[in-house]
Structure formats: structure tokens, C-alpha cells
N, C-alpha and C. Protein backbone atom coordinates (compact mmCIF):
# COMPACT_ATOMS: atom_id res chain seq x y z
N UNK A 1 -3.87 10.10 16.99
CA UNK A 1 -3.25 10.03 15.68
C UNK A 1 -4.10 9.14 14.78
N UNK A 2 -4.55 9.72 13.69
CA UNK A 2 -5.39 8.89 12.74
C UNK A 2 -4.38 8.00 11.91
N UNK A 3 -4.49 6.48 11.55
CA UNK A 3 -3.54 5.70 10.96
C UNK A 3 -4.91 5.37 10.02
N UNK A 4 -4.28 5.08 8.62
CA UNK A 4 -4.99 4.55 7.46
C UNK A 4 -4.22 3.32 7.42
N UNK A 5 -5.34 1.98 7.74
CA UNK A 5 -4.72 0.97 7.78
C UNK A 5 -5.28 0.12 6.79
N UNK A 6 -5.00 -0.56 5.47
CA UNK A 6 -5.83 -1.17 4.61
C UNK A 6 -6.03 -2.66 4.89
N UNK A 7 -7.24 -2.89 4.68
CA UNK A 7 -7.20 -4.48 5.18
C UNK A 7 -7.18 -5.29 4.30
N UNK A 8 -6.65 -6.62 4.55
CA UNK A 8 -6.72 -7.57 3.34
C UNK A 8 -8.56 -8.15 3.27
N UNK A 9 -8.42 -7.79 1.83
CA UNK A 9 -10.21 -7.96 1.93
C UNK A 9 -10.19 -9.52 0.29
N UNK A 10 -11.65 -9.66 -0.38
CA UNK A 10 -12.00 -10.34 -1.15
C UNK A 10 -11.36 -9.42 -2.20
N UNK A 11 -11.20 -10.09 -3.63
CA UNK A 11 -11.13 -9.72 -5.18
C UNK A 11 -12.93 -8.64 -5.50
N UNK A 12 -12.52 -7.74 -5.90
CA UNK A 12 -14.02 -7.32 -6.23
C UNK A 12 -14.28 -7.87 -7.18
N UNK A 13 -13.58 -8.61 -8.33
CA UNK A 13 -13.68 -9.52 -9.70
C UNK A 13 -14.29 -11.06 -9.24
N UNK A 14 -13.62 -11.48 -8.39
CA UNK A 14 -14.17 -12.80 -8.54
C UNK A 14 -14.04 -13.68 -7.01
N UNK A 15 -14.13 -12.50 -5.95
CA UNK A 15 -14.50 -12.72 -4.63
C UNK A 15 -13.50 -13.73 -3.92
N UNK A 16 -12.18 -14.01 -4.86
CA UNK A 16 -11.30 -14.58 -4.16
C UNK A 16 -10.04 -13.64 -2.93
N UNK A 17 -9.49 -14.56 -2.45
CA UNK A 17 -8.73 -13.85 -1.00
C UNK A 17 -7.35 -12.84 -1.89
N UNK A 18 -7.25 -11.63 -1.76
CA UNK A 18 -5.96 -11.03 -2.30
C UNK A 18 -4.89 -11.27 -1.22
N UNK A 19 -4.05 -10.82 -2.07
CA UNK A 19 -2.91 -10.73 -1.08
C UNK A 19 -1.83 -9.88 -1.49
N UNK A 20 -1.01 -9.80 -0.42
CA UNK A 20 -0.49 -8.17 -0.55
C UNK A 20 1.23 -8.50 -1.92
N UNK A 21 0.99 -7.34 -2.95
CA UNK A 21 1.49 -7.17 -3.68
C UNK A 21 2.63 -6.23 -3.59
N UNK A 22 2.81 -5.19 -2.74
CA UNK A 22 3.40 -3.90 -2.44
C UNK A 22 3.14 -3.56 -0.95
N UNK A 23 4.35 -2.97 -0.19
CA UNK A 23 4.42 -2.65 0.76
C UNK A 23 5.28 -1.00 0.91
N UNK A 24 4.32 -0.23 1.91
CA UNK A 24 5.06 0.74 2.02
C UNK A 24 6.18 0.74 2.67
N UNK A 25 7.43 1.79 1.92
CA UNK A 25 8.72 1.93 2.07
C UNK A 25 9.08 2.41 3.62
N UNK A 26 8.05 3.26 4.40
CA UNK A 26 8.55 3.84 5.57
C UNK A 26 7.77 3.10 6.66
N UNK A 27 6.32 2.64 6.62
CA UNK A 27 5.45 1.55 7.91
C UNK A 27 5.91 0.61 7.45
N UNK A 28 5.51 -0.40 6.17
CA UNK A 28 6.03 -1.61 5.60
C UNK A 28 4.52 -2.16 6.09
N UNK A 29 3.58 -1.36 6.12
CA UNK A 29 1.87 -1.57 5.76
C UNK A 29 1.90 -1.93 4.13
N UNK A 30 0.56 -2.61 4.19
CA UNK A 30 0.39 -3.04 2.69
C UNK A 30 -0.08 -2.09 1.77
N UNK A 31 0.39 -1.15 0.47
CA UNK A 31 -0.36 -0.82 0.33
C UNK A 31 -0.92 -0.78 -1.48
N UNK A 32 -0.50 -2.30 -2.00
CA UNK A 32 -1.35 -2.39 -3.36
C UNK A 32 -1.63 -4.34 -2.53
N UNK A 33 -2.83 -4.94 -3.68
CA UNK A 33 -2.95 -6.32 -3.48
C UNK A 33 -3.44 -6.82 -4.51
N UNK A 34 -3.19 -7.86 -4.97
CA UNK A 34 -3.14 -8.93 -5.54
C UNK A 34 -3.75 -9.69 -5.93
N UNK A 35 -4.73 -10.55 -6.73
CA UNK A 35 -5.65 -11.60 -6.81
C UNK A 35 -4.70 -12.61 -7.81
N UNK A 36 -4.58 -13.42 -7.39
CA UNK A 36 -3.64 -15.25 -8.16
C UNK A 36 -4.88 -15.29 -8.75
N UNK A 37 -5.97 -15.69 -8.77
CA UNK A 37 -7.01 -16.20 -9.41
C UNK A 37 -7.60 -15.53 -10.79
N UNK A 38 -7.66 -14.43 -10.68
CA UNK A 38 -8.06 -13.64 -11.69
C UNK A 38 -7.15 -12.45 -12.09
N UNK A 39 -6.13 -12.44 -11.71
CA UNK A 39 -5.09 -11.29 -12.12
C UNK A 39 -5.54 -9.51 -11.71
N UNK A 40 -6.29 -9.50 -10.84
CA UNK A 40 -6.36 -8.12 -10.76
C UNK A 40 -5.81 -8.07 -9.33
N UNK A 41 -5.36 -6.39 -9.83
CA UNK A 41 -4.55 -5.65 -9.06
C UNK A 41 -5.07 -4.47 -8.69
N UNK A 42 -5.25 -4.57 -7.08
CA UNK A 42 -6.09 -3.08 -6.65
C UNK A 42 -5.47 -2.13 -6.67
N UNK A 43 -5.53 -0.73 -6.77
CA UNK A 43 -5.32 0.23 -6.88
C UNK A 43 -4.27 1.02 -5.62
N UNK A 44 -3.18 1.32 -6.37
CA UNK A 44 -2.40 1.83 -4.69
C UNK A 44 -3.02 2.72 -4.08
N UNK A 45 -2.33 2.07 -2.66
CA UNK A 45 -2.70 2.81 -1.30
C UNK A 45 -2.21 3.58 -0.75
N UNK A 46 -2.12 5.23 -0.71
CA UNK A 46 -1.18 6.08 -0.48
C UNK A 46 -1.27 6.37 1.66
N UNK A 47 -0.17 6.86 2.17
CA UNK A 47 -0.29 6.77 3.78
C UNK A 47 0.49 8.44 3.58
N UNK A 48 -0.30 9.49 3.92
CA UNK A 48 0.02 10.72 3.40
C UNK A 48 1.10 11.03 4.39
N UNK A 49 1.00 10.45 5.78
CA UNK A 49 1.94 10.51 6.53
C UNK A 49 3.71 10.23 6.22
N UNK A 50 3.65 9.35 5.78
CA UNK A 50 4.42 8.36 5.25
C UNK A 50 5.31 8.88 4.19
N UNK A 51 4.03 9.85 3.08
CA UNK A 51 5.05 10.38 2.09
C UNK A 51 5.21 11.50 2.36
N UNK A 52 4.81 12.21 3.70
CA UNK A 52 5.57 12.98 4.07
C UNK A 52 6.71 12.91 4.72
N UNK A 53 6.62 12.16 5.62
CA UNK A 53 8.08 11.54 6.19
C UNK A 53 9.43 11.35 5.21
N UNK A 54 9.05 10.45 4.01
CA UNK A 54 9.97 10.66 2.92
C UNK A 54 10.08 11.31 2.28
N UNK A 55 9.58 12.20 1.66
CA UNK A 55 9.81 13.20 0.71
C UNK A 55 10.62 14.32 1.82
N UNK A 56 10.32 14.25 2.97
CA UNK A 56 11.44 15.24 3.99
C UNK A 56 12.74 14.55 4.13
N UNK A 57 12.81 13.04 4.49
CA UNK A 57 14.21 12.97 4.42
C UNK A 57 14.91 12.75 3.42
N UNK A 58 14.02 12.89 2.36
CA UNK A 58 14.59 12.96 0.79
C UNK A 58 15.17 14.27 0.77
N UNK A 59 14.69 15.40 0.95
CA UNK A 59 14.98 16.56 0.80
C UNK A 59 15.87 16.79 1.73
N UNK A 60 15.97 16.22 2.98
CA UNK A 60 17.35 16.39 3.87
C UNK A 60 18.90 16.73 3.45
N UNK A 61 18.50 15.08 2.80
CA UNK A 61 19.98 14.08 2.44
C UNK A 61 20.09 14.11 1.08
N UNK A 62 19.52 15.51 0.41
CA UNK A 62 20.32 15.99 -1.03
C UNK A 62 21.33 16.31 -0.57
N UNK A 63 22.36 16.43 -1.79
CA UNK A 63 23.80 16.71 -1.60
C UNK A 63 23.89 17.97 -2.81
């Protein structure tokens, strides 16, 4: 099973430590982050698995 796992890495702005901003709803993997130092915010991280999983039990548990 292939897992897309994002790692906490440096700011590409100003090489400080990010940290996680957003977590996915169904692993509770990270998947946007953060820089305190310079205000940028990386780009979300989609887990295709994941929104498949939800978008099915979304579509379940319509009424």
C-alpha cells in the first residue's frame, strides 16, 4: 500500500522550522504547515485515499 506521508520540513521563505497548521479529517496526518516567523503557509496536502474514504461515507449517510 503506497501512503503519502508529508514531512515536517524548513520554510522555503526563510529556512525556519514549520509546523503543522491543518490536519487530515480521516488519518489526522498533517496536511497544510505553517511558518511563525515569516507567515507563510504551504500549500495543502491532499491523501487521495482519504478523500476517497470520505466522500464514500459522505455519500452513504445522505438522507
Amino acid at each position: 500500500m503506497l501512503q503519502y506521508i508529508m514531512r515536517l520540513d524548513s520554510c522555503r521563505r526563510c529556512g525556519k522550522e514549520l509546523e503543522v497548521d491543518q490536519r487530515c479529517k480521516v488519518c489526522n496526518l498533517p496536511t497544510n504547515f505553517h511558518c511563525h516567523a515569516c507567515g507563510n503557509i504551504t500549500e495543502k496536502q491532499f491523501h487521495p485515499r482519504c478523500i476517497l474514504l470520505e466522500s464514500t461515507y459522505i455519500l452513504n449517510n445522505k438522507k
